[in-house]
N, C-alpha and C. Protein backbone atom coordinates (compact mmCIF):
# COMPACT_ATOMS: atom_id res chain seq x y z
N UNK A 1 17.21 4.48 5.49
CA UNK A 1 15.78 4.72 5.57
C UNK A 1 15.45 5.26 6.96
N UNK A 2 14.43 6.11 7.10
CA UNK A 2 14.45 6.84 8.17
C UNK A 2 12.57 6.69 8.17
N UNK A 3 12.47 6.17 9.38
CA UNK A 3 11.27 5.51 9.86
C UNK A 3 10.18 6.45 10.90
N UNK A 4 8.97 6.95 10.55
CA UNK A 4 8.75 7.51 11.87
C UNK A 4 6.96 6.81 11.97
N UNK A 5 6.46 7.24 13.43
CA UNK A 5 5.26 6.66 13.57
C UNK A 5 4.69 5.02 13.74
N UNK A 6 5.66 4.48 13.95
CA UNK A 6 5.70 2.66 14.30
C UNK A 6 4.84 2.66 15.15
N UNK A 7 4.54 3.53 16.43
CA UNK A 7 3.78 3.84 17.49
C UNK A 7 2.50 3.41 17.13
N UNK A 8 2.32 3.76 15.78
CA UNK A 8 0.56 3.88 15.01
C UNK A 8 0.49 2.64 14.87
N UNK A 9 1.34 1.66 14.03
CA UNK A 9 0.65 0.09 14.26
C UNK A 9 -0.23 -0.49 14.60
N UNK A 10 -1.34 -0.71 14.52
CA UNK A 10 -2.20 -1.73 15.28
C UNK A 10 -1.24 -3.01 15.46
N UNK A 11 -2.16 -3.58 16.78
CA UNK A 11 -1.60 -4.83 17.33
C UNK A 11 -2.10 -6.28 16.32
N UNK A 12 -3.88 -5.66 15.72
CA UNK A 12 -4.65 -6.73 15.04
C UNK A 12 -4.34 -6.54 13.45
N UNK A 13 -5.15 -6.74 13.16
CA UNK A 13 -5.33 -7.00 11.46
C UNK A 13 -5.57 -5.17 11.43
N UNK A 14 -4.61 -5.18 9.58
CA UNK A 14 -5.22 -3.75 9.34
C UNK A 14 -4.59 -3.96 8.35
N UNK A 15 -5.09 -2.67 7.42
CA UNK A 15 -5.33 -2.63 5.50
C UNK A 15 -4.27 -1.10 5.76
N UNK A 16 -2.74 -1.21 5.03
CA UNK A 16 -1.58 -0.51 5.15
C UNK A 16 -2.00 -0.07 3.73
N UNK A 17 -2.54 1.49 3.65
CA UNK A 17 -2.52 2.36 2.52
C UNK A 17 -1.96 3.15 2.16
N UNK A 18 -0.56 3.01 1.01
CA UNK A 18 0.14 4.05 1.01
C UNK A 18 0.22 4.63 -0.63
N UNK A 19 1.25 5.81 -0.44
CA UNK A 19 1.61 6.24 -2.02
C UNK A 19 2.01 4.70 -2.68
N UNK A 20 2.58 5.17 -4.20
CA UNK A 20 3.23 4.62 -4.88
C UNK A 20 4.05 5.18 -6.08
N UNK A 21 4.93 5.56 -5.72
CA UNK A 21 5.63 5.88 -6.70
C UNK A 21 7.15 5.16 -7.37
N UNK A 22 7.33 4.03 -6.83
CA UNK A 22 8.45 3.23 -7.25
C UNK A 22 7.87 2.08 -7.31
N UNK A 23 9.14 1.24 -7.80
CA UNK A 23 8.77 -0.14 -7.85
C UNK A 23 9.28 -0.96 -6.24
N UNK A 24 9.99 0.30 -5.60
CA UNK A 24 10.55 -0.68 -4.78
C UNK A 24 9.70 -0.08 -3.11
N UNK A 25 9.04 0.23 -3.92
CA UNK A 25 8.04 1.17 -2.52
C UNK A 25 7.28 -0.36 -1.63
N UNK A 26 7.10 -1.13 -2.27
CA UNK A 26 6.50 -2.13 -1.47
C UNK A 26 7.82 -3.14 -0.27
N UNK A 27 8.62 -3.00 -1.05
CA UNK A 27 9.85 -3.46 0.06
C UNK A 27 10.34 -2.40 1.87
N UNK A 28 9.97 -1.22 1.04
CA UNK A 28 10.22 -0.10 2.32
C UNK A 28 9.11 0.01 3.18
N UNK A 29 7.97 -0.24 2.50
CA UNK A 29 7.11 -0.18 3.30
C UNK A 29 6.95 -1.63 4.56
N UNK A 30 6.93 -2.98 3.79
CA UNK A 30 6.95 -3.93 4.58
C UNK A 30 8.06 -4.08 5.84
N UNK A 31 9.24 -3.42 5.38
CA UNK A 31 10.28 -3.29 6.10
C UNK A 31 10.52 -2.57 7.41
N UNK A 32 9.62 -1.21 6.90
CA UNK A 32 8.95 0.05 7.88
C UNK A 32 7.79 -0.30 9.09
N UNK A 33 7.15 -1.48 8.43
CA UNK A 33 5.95 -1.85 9.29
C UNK A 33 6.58 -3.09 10.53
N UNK A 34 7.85 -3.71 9.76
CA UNK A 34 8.14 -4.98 10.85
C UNK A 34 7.61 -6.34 11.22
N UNK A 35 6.58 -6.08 9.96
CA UNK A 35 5.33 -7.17 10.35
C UNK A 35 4.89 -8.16 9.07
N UNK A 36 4.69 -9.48 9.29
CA UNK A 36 4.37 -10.17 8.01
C UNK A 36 3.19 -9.33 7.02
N UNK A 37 3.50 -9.01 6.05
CA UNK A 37 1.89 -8.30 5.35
C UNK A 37 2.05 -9.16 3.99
N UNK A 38 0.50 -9.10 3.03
CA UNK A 38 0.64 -9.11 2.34
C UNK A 38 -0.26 -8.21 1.04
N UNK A 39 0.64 -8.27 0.23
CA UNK A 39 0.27 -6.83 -0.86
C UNK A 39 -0.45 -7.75 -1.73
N UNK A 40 -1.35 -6.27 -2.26
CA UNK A 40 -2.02 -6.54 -3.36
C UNK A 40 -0.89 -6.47 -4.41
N UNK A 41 -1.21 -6.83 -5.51
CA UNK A 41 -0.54 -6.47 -6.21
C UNK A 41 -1.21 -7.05 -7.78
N UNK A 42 -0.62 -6.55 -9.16
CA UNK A 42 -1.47 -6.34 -10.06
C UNK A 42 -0.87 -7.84 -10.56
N UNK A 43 -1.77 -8.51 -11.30
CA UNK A 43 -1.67 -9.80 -11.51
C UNK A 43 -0.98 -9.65 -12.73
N UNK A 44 -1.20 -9.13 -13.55
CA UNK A 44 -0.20 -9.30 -14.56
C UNK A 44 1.50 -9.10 -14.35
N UNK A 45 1.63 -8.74 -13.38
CA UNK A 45 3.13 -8.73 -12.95
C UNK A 45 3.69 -9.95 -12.92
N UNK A 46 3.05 -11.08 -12.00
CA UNK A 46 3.70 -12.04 -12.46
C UNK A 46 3.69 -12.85 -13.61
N UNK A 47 4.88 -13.70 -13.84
CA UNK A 47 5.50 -14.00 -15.14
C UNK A 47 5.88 -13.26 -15.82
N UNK A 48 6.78 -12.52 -15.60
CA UNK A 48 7.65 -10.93 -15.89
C UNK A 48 8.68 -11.72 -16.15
N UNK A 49 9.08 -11.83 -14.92
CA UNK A 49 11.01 -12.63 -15.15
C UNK A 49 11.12 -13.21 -13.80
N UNK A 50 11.69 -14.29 -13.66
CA UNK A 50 12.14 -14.85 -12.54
C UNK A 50 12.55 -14.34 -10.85
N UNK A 51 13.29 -13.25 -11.11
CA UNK A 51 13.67 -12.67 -9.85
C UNK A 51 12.10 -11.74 -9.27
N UNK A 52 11.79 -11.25 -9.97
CA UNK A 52 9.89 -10.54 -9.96
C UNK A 52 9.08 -11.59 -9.77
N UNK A 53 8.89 -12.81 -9.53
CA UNK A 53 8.23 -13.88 -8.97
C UNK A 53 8.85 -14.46 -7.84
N UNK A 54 9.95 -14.56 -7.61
CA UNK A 54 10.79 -14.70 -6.28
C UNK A 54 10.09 -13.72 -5.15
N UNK A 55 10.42 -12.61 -5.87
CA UNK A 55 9.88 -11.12 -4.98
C UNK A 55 8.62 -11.35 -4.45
N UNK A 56 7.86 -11.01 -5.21
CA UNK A 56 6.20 -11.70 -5.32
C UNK A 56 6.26 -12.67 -4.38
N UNK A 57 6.50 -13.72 -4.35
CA UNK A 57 6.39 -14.89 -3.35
C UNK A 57 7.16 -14.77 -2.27
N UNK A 58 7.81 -13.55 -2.23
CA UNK A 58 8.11 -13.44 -0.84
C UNK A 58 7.41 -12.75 -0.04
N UNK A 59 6.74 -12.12 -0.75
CA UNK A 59 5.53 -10.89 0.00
C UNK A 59 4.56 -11.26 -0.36
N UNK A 60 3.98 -12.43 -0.48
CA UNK A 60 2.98 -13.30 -0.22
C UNK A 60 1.73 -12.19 -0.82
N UNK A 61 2.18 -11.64 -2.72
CA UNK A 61 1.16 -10.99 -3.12
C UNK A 61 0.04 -12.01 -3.40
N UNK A 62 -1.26 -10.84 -2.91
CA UNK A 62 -2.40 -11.28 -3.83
C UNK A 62 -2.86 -10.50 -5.15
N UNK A 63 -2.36 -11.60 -6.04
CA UNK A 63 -2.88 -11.16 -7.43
C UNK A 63 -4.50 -10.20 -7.37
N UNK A 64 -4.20 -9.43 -8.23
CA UNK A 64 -5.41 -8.40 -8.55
C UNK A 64 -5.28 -8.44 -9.67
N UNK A 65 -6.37 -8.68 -10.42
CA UNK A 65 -6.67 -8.13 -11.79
C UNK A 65 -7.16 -6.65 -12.52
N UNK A 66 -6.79 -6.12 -13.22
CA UNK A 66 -6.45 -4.92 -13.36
C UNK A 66 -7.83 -4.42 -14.15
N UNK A 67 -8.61 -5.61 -14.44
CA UNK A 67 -9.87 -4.91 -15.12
C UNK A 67 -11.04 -6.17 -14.48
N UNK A 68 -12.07 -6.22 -14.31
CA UNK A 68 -13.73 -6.33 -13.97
C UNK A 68 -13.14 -6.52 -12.54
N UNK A 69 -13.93 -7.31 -11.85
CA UNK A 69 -14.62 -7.20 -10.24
C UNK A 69 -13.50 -8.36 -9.93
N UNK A 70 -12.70 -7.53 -8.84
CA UNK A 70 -11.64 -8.47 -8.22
C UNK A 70 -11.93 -9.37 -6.97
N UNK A 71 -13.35 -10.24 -7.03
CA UNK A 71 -13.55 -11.22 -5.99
C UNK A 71 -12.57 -12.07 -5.39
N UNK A 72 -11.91 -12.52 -6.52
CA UNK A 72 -11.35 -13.71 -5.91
C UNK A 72 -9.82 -12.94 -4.79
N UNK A 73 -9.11 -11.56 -5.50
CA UNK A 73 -8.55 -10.87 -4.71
C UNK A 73 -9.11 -10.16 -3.39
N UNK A 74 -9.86 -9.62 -3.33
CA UNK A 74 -10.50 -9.36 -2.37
C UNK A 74 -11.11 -10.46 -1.38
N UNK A 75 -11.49 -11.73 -1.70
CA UNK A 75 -11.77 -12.59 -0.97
C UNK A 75 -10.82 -13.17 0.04
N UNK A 76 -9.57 -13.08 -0.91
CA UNK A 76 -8.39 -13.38 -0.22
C UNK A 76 -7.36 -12.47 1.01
N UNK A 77 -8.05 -11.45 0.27
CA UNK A 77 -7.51 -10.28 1.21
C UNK A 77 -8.02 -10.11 2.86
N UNK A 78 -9.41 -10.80 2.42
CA UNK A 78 -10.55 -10.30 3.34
C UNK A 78 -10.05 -11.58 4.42
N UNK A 79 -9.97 -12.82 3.91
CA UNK A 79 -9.65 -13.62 4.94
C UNK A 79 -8.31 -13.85 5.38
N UNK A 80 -7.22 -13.08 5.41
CA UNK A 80 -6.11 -12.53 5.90
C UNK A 80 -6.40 -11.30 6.26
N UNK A 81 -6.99 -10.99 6.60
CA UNK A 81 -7.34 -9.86 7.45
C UNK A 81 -8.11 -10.72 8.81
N UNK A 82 -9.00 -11.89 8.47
CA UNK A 82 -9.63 -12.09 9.69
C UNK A 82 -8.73 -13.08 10.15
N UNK A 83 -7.71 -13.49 9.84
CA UNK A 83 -6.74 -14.20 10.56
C UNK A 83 -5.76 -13.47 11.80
N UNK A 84 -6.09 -12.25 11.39
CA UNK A 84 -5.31 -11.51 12.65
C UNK A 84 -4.17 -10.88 11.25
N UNK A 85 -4.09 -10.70 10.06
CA UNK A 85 -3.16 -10.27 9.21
C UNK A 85 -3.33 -9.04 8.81
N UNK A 86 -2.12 -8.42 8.35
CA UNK A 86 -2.11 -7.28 7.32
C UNK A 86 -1.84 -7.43 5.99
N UNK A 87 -2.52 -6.36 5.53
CA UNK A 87 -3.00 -6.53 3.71
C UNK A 87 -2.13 -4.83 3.54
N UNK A 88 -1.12 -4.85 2.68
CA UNK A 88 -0.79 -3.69 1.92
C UNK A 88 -1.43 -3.35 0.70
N UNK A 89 -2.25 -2.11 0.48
CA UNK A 89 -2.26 -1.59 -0.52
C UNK A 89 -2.22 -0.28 -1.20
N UNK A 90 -1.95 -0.34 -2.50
CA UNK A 90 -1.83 1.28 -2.92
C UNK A 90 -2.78 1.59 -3.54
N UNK A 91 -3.85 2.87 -3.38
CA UNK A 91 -4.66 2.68 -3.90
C UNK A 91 -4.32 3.61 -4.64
N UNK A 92 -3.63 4.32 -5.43
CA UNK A 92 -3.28 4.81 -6.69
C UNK A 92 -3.44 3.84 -7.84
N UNK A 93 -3.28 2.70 -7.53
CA UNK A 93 -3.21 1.63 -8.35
C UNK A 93 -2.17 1.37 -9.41
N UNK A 94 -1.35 2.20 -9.62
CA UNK A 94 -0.02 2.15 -10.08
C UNK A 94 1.06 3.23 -9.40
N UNK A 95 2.16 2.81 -10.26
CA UNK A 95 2.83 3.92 -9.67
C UNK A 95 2.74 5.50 -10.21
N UNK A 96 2.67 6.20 -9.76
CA UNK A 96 1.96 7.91 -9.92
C UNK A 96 3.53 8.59 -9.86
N UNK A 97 3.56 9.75 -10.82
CA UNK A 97 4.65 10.49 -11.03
C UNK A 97 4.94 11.36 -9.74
N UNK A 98 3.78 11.47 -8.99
CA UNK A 98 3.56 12.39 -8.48
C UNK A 98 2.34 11.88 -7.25
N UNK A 99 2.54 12.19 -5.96
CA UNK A 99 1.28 12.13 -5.09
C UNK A 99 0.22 12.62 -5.81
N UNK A 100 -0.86 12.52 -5.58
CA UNK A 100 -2.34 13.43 -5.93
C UNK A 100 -2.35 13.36 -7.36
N UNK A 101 -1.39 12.74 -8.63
CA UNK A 101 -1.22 12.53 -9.53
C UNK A 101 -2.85 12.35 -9.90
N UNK A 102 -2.98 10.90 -9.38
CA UNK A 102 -4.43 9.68 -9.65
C UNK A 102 -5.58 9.51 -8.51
N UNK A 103 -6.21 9.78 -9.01
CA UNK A 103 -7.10 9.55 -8.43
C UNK A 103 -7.65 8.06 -7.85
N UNK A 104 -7.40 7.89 -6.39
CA UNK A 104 -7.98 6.66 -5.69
C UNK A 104 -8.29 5.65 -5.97
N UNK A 105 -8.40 4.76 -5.99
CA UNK A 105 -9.36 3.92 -5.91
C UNK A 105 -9.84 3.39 -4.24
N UNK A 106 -11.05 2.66 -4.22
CA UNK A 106 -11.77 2.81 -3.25
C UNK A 106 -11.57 1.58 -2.52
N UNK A 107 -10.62 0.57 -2.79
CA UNK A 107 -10.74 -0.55 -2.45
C UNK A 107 -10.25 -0.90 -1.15
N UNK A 108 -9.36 -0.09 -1.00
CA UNK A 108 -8.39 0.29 0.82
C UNK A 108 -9.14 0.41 1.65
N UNK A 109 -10.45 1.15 1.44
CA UNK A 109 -11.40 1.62 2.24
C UNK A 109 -12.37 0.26 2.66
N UNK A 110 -12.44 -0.40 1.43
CA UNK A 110 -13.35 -0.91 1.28
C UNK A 110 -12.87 -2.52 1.90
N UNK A 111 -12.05 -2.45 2.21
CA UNK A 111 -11.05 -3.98 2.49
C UNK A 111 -11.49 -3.28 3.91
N UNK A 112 -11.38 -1.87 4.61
CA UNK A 112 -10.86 -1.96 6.11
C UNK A 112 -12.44 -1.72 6.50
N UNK A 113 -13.48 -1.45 5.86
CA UNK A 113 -15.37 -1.15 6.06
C UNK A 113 -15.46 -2.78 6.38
N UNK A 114 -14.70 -3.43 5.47
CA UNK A 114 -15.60 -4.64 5.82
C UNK A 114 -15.30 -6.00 6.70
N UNK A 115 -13.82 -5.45 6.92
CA UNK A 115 -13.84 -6.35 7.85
C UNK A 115 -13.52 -5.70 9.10
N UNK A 116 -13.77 -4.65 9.41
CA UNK A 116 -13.89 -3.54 10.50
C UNK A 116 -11.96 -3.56 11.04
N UNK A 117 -11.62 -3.57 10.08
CA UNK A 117 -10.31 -3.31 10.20
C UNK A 117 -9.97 -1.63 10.38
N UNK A 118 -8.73 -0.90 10.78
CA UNK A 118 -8.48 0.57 10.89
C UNK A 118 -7.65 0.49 8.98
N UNK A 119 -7.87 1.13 9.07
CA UNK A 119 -6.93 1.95 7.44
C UNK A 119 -5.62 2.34 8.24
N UNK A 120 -4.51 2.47 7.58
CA UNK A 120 -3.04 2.54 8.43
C UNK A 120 -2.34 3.20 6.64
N UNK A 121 -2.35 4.91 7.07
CA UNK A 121 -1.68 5.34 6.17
C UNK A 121 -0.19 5.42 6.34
N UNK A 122 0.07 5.13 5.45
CA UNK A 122 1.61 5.00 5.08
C UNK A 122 2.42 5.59 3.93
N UNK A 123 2.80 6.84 4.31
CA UNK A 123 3.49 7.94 3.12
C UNK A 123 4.67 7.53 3.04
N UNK A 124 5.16 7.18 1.51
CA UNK A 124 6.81 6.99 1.46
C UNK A 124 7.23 7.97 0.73
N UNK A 125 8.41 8.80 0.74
CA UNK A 125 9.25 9.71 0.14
C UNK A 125 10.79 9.16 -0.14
N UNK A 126 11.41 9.57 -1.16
CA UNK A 126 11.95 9.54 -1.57
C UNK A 126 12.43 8.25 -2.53
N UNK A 127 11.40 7.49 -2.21
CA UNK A 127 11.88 6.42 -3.46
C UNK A 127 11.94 6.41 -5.47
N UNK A 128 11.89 7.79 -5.70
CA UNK A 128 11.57 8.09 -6.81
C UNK A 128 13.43 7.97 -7.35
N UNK A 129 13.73 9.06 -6.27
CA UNK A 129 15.29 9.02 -6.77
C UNK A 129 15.97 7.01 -6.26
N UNK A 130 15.40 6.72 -5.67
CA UNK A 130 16.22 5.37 -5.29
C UNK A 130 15.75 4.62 -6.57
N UNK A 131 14.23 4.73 -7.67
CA UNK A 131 14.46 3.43 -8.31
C UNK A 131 13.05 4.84 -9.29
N UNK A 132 13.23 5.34 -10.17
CA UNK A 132 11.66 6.18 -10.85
C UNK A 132 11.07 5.07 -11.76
N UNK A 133 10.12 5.74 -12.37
CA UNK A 133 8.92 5.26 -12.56
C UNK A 133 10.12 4.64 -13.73
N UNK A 134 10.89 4.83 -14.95
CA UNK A 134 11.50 4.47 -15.78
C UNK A 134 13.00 3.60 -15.62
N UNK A 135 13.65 4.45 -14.19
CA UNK A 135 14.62 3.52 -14.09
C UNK A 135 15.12 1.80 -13.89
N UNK A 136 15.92 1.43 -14.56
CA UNK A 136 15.88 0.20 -14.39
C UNK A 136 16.99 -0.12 -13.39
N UNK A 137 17.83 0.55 -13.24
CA UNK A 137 18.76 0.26 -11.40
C UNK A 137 18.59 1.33 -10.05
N UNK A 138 18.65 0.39 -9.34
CA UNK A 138 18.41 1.08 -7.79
C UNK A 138 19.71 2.10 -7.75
N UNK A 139 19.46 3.02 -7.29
CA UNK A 139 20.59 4.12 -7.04
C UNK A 139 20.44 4.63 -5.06
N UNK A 140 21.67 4.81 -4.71
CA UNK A 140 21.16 5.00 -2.82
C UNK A 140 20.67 6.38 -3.03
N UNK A 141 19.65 6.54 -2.14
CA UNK A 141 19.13 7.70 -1.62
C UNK A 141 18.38 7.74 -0.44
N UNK A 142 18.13 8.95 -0.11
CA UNK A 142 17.75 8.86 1.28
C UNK A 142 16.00 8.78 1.06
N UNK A 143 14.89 7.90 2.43
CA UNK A 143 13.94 7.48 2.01
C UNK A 143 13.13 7.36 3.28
N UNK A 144 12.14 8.37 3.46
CA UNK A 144 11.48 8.52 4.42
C UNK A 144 10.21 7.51 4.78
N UNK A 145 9.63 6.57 5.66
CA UNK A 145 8.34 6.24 5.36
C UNK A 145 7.94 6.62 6.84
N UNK A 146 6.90 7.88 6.75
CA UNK A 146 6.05 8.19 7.77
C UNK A 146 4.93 7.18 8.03
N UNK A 147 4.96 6.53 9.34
CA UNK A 147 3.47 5.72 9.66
C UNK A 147 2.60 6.83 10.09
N UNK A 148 1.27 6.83 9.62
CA UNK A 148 0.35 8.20 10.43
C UNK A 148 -0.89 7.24 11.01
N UNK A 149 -1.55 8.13 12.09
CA UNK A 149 -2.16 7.38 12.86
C UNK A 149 -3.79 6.55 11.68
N UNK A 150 -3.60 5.03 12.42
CA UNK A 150 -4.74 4.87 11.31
C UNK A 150 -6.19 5.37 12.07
N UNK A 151 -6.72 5.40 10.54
CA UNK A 151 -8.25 5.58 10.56
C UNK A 151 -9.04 4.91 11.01
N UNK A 152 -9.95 4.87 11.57
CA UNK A 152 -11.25 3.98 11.86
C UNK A 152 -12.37 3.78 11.15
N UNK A 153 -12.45 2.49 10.33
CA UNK A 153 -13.28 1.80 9.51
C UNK A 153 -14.98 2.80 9.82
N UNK A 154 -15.05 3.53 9.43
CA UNK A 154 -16.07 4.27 9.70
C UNK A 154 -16.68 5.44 8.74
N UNK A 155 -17.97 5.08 8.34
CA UNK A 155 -18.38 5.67 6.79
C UNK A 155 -18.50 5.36 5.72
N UNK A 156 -18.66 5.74 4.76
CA UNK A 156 -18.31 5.14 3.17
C UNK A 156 -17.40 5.03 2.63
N UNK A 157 -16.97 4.01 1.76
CA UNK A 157 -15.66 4.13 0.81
C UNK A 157 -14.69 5.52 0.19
N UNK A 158 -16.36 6.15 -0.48
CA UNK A 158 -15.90 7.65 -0.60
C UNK A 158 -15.16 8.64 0.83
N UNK A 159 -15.78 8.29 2.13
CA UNK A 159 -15.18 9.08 2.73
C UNK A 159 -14.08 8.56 3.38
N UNK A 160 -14.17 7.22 3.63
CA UNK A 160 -12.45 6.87 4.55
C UNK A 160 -11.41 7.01 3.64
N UNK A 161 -11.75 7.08 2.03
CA UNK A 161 -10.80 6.96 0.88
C UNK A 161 -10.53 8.66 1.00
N UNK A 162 -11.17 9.28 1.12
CA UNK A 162 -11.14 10.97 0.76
C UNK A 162 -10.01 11.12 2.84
N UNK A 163 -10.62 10.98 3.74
CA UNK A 163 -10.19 10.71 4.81
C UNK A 163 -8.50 10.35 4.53
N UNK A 164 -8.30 9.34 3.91
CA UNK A 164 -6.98 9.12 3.91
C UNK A 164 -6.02 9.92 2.73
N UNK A 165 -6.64 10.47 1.67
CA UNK A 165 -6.32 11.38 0.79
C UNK A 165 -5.59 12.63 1.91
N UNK A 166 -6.91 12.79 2.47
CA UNK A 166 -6.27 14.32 3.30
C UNK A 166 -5.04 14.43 4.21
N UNK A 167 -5.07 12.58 5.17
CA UNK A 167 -4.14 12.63 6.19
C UNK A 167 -2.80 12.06 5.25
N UNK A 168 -2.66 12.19 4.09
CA UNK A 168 -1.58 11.54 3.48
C UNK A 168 -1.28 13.44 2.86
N UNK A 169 -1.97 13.59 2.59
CA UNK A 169 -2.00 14.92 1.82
C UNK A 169 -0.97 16.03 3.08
N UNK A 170 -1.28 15.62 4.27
CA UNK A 170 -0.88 16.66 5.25
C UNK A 170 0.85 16.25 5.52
N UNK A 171 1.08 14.99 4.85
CA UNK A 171 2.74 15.11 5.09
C UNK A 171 3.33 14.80 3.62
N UNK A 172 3.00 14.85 2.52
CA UNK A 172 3.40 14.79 0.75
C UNK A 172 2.66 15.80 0.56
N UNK A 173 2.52 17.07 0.80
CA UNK A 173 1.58 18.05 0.35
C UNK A 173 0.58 17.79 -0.57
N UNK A 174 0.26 18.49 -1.51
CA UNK A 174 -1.74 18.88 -1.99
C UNK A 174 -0.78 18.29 -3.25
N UNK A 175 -0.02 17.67 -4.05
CA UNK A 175 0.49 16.82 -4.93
C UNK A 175 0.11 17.85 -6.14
């Protein structure tokens, strides 16, 4: 794995927004950052199978529910963030065949507006060939995760979300 932009880190709390296109994109990324985080992640995942709840509880996900108003996730998010923590999320909301595949969701934005946290984009490449959207074994390949400088909690959802579209857009091209 080949790492660039660590430099960008914040020292405090911040909301890590990246692609998603694997299953194993959340391991490279935490790995890339160096730092305890914890991911959103979609609640129905757990109780899958045993080793996928191991995982899960090691990256200290917060369950998200995949349909109405995710308070109780977001509540949780919000106060690990004011602990001095980082919150990973993807706001594709699944994994996408493709960058620019899906369209956003607003919640990255909306985790770093409110607790005046920076947004901290985080582009990963090449994990499609290490694990795709269908495969069921990891295969080696080579696997880039660019840190880019984060954003500053500043504006509307629509624009720090569109904001990070573009600065993700400028190293995974126009998708």
């Amino acid at each position: 794995m080949k790492v660039t932009g660590r430099k960008h880190i914040p020292e405090g709390p911040f909301v890590a927004a990246s692609n998603h296109l694997s299953h194993v994109d959340p391991p490279f990324v935490g790995t890339a950052i160096r730092r305890p985080m914890k991911f959103m992640a979609a609640a129905d995942l757990q109780g899958l199978n045993r080793p996928l709840d191991f995982l899960l509880g090691i990256y200290g996900t917060i369950a998200l529910p995949r349909s109405g108003v995710p308070f109780t996730a977001m509540k949780a998010a919000l106060h690990h963030l004011s602990t001095g923590g980082a919150v990973g999320v993807f706001p594709e909301g699944r994994r996408a065949a493709e960058w620019g595949h899906d369209v956003p969701y607003e919640g990255a934005a909306w985790l770093a507006l409110r607790s005046g946290s920076p947004l901290l984009p985080v582009a990963v490449q090449g994990t499609p060939e290490v694990m795709g959207l269908e495969a069921r074994m990891i295969r080696p390949a080579p696997v880039t995760v660019s840190i880019l400088p984060p954003l500053s909690p500043r504006g509307t959802r629509r624009e720090l979300t569109a904001q990070w579209v573009s600065t993700m857009s400028s190293v995974l091209g126009a998708g």
